[in-house]
Protein backbone atom coordinates (compact mmCIF):
# COMPACT_ATOMS: atom_id res chain seq x y z
CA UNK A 1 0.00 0.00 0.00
CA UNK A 2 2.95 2.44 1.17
CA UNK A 3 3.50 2.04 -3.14
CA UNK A 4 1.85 4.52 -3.86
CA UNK A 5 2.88 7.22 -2.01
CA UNK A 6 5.76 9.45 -2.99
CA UNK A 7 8.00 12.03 -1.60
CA UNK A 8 8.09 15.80 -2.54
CA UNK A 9 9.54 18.91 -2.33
CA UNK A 10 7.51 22.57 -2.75
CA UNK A 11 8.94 25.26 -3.31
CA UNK A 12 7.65 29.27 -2.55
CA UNK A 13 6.24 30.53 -5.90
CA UNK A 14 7.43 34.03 -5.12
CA UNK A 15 11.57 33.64 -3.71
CA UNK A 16 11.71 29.78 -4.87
CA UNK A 17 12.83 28.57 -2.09
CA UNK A 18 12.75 24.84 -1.36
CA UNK A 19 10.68 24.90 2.71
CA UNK A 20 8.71 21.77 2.45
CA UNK A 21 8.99 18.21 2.01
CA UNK A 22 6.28 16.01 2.60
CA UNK A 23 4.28 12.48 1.04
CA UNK A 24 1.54 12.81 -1.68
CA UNK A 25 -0.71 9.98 -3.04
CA UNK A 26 0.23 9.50 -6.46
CA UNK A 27 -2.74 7.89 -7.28
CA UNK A 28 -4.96 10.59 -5.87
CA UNK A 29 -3.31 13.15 -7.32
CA UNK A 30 -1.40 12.23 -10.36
CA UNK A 31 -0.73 16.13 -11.32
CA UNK A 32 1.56 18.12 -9.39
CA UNK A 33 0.41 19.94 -6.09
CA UNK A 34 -0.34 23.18 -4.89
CA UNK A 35 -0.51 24.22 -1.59
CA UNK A 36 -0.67 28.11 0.16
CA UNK A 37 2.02 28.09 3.09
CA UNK A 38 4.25 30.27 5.51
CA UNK A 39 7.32 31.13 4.02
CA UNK A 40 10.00 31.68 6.46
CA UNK A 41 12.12 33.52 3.75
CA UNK A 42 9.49 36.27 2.49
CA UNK A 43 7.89 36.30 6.33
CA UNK A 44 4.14 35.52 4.52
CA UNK A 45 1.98 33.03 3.40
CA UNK A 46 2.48 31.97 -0.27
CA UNK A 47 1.55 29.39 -2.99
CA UNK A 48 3.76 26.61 -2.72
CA UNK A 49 4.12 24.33 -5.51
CA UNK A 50 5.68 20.97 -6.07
CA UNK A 51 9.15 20.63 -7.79
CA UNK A 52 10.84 17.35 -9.21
């Protein structure tokens, strides 16, 4: 079951830095993620999205 899910990285959208790194279900969501979080770098919340 554990097959399926996959480690990424997001990145800020705005000073592209690399914060996060968490699991995604690659079946769920075959297309890459998108999330809005705190970026330590710009002080701010921000769209995150996922890198390769």
């Amino acid at each position: 079951m554990a097959a399926n899910r996959v480690k990424v990285t997001i990145e800020c959208a705005d000073c592209k830095s690399r914060n996060y790194q968490l699991t995604k279900n690659r079946q769920k969501h075959p297309e890459r993620v998108e999330y809005k979080k705190y970026c330590r770098r710009c002080s701010k919340h921000t769209q995150h999205k996922e890198t390769k």
